[in-house]
PDB file of N, CA and C in Angstrom:
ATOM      1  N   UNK A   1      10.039  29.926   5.188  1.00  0.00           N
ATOM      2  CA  UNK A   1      10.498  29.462   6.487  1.00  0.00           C
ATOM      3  C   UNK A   1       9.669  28.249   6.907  1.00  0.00           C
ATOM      4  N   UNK A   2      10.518  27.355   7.407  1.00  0.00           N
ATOM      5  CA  UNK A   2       9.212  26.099   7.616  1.00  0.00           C
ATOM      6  C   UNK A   2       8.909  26.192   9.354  1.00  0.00           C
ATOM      7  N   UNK A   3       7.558  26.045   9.608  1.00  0.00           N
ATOM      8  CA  UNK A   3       7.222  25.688  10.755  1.00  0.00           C
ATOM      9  C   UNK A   3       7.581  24.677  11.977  1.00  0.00           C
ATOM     10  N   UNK A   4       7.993  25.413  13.203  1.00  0.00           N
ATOM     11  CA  UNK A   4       8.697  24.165  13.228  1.00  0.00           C
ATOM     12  C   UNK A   4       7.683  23.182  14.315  1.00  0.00           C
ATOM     13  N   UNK A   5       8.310  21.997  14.571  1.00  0.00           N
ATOM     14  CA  UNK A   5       7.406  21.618  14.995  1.00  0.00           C
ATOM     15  C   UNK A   5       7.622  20.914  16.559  1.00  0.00           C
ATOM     16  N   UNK A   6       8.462  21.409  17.210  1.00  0.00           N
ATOM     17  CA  UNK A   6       8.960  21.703  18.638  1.00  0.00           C
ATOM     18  C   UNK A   6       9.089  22.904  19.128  1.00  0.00           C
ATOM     19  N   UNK A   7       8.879  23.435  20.483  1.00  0.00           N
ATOM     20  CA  UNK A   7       9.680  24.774  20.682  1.00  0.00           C
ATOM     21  C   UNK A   7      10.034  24.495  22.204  1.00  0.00           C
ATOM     22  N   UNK A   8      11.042  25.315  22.274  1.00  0.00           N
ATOM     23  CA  UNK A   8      12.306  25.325  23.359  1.00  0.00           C
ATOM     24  C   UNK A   8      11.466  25.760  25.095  1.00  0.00           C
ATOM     25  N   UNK A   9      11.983  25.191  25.450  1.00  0.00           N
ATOM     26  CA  UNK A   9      11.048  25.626  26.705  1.00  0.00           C
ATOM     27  C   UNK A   9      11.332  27.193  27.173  1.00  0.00           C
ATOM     28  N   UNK A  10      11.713  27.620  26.623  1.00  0.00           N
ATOM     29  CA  UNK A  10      12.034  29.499  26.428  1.00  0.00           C
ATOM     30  C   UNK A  10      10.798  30.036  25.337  1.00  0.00           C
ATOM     31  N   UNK A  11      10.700  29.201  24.221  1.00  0.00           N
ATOM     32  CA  UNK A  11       9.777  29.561  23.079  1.00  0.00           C
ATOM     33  C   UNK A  11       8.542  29.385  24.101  1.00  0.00           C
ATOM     34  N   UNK A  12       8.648  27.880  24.301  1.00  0.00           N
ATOM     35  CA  UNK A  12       6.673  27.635  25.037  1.00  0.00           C
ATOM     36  C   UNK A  12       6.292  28.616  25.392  1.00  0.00           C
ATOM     37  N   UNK A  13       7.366  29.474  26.680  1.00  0.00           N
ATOM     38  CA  UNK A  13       7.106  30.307  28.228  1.00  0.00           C
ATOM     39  C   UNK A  13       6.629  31.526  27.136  1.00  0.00           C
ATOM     40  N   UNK A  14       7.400  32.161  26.383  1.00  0.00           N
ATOM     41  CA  UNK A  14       6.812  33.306  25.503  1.00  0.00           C
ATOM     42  C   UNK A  14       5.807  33.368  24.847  1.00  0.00           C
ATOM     43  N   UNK A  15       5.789  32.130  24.331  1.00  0.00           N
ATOM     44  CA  UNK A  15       4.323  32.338  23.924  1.00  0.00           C
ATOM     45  C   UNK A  15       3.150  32.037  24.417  1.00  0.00           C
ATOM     46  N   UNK A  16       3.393  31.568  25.767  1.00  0.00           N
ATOM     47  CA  UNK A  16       1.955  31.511  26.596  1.00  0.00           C
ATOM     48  C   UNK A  16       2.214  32.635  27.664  1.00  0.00           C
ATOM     49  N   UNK A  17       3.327  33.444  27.997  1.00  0.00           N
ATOM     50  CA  UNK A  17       2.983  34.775  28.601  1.00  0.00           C
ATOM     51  C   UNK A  17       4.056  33.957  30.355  1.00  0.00           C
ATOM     52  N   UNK A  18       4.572  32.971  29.843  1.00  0.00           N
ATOM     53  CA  UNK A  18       4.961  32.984  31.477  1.00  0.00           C
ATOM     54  C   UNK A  18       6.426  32.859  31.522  1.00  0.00           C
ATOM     55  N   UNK A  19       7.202  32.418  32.586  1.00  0.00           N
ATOM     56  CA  UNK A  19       8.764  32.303  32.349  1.00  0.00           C
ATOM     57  C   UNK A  19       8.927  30.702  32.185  1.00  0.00           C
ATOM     58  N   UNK A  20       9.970  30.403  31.702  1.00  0.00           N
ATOM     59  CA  UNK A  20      10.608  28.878  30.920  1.00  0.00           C
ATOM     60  C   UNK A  20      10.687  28.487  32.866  1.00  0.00           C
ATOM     61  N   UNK A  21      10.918  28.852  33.216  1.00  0.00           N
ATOM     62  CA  UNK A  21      10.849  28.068  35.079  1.00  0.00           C
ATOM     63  C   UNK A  21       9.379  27.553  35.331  1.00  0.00           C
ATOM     64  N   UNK A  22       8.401  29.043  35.431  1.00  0.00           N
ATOM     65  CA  UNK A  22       7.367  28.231  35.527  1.00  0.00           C
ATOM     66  C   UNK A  22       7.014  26.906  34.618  1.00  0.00           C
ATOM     67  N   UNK A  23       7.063  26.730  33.424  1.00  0.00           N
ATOM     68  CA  UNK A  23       6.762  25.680  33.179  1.00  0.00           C
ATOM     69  C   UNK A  23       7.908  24.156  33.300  1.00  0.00           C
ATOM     70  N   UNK A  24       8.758  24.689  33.407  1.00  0.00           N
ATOM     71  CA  UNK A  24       9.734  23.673  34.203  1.00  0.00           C
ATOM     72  C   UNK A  24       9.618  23.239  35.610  1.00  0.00           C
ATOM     73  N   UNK A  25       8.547  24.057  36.553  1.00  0.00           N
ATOM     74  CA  UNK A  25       8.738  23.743  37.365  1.00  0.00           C
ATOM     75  C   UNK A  25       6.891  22.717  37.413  1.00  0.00           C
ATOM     76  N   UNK A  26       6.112  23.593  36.808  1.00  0.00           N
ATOM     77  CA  UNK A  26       5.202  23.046  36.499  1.00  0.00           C
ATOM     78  C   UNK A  26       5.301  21.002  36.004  1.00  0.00           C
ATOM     79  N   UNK A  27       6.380  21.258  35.076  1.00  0.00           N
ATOM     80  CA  UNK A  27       6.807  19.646  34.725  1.00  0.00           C
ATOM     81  C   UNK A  27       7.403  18.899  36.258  1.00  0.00           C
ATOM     82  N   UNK A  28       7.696  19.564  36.555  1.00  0.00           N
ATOM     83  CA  UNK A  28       8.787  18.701  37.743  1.00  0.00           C
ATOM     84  C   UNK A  28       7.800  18.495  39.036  1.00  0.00           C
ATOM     85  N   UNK A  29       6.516  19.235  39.294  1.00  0.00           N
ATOM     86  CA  UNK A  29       5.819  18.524  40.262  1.00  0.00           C
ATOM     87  C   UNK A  29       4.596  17.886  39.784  1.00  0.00           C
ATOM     88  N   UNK A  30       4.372  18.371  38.256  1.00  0.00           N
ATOM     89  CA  UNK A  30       2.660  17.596  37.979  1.00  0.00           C
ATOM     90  C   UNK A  30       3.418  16.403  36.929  1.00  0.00           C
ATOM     91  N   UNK A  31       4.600  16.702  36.438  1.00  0.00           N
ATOM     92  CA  UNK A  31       4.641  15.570  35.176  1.00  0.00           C
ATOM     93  C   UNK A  31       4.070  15.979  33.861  1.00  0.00           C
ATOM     94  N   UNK A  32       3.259  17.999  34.372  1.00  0.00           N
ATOM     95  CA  UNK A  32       3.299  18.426  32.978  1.00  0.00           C
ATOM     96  C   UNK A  32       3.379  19.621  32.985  1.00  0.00           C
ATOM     97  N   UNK A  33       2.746  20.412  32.136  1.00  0.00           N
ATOM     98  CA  UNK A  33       2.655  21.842  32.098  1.00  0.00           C
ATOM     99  C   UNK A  33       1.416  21.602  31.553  1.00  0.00           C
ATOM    100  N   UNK A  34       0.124  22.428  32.785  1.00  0.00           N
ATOM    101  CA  UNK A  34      -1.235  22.646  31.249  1.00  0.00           C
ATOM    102  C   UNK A  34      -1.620  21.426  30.792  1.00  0.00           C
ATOM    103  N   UNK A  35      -1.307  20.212  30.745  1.00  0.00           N
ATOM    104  CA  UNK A  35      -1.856  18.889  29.873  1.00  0.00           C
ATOM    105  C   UNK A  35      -0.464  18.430  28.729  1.00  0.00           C
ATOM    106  N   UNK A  36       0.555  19.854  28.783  1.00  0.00           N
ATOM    107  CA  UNK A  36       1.500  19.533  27.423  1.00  0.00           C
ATOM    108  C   UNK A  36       2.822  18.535  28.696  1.00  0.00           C
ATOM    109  N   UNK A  37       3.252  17.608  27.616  1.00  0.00           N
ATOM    110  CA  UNK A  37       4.524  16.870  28.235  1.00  0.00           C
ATOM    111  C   UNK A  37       5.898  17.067  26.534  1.00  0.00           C
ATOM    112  N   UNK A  38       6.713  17.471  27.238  1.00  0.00           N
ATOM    113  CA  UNK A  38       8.021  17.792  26.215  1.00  0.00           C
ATOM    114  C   UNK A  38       8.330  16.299  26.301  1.00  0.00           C
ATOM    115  N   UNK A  39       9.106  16.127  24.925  1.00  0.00           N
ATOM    116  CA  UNK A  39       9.902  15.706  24.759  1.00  0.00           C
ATOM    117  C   UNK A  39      11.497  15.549  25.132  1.00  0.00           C
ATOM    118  N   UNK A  40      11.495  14.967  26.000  1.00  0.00           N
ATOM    119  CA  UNK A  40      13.153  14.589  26.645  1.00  0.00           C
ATOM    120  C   UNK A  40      14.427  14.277  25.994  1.00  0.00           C
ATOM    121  N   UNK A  41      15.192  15.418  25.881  1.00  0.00           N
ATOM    122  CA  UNK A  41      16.210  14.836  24.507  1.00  0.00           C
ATOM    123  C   UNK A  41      17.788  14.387  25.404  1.00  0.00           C
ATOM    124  N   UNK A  42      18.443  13.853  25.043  1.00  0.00           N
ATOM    125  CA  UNK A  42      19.765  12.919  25.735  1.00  0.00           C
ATOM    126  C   UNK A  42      20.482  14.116  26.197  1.00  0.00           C
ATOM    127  N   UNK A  43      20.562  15.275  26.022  1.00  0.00           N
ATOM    128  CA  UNK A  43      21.290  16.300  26.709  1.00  0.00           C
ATOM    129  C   UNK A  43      20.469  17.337  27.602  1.00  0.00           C
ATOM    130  N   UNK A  44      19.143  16.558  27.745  1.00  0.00           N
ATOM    131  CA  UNK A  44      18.454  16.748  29.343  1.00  0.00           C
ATOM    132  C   UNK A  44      17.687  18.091  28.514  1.00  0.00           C
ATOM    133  N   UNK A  45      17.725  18.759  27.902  1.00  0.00           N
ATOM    134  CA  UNK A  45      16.571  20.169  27.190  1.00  0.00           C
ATOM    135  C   UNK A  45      15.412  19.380  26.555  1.00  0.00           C
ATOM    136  N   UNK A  46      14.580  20.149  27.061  1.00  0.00           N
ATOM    137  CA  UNK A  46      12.890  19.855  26.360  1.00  0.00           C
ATOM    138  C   UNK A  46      12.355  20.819  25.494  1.00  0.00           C
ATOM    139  N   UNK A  47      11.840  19.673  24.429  1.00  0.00           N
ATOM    140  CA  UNK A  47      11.032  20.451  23.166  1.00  0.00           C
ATOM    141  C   UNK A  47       9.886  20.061  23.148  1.00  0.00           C
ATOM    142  N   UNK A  48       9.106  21.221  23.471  1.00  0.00           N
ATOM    143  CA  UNK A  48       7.181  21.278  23.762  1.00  0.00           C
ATOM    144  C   UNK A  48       6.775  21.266  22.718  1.00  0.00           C
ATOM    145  N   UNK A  49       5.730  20.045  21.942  1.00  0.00           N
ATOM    146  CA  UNK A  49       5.299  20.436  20.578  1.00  0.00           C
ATOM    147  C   UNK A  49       4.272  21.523  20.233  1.00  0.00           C
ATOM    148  N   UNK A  50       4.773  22.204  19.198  1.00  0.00           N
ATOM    149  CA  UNK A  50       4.047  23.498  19.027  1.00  0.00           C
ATOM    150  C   UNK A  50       2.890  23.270  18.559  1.00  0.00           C
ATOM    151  N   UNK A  51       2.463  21.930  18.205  1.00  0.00           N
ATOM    152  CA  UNK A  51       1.021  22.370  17.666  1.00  0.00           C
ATOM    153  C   UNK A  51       0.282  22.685  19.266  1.00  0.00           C
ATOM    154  N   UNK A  52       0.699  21.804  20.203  1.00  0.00           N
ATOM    155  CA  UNK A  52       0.031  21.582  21.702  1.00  0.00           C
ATOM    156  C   UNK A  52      -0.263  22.779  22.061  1.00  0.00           C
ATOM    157  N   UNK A  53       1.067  23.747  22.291  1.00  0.00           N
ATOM    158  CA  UNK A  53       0.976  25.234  22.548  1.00  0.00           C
ATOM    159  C   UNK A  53       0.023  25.525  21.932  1.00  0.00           C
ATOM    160  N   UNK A  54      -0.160  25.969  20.413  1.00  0.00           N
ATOM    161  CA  UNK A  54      -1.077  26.472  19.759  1.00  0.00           C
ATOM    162  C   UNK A  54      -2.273  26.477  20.317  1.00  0.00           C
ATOM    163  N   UNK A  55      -2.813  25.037  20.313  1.00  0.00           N
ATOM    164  CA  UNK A  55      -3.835  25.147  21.055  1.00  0.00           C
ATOM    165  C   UNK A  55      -4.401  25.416  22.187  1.00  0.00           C
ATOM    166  N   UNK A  56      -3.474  25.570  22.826  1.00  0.00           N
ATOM    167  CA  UNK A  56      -3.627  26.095  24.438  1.00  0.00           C
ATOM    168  C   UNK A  56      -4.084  27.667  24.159  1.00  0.00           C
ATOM    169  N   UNK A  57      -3.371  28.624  23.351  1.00  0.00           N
ATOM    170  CA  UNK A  57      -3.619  29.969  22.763  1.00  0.00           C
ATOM    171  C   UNK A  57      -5.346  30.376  22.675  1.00  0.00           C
ATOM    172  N   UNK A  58      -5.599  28.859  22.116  1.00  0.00           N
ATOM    173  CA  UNK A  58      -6.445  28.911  21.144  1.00  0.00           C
ATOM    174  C   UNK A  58      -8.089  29.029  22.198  1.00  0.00           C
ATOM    175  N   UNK A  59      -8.529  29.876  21.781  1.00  0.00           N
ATOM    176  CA  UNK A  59     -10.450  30.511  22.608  1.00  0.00           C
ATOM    177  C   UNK A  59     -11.389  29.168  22.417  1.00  0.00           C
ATOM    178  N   UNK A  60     -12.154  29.348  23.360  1.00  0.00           N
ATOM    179  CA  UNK A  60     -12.792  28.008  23.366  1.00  0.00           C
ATOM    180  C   UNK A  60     -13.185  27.081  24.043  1.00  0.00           C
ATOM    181  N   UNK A  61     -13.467  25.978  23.730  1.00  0.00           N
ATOM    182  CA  UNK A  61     -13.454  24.782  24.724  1.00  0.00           C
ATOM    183  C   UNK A  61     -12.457  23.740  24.379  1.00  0.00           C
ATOM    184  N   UNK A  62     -12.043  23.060  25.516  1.00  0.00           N
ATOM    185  CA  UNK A  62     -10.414  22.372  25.533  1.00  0.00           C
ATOM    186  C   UNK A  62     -11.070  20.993  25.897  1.00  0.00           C
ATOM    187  N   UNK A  63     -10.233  19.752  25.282  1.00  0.00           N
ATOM    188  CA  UNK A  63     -10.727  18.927  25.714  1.00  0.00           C
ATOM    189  C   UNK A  63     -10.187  18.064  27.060  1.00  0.00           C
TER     190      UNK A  63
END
């Protein structure tokens, strides 16, 4: 299976634990979610790159 290397703003929300609104809504008053900005595709849906997520997951210090 290959990795992919966008995820759906339904994928992001699941895998950081919140709903696809919050971070839609998060985009619509800061201009992001967290530091991540999607990609804007011509039929208006956003694809959050998954490595970004990942690292958000990820323990530690963030830069």
């Amino acid at each position: 299976m290959e990795k992919q290397s966008h995820l759906t703003t339904n994928e992001a929300a699941r895998a950081l634990g919140v709903q696809g609104s919050t971070i839609r809504r998060g985009l619509c008053v800061n201009g992001h979610y967290m530091g991540l900005v999607p990609v804007k595709l011509p039929n208006h849906r956003l694809l959050w790159p998954a490595k970004a997520v990942a690292q958000l997951l990820q323990p530690g210090e963030k830069e």
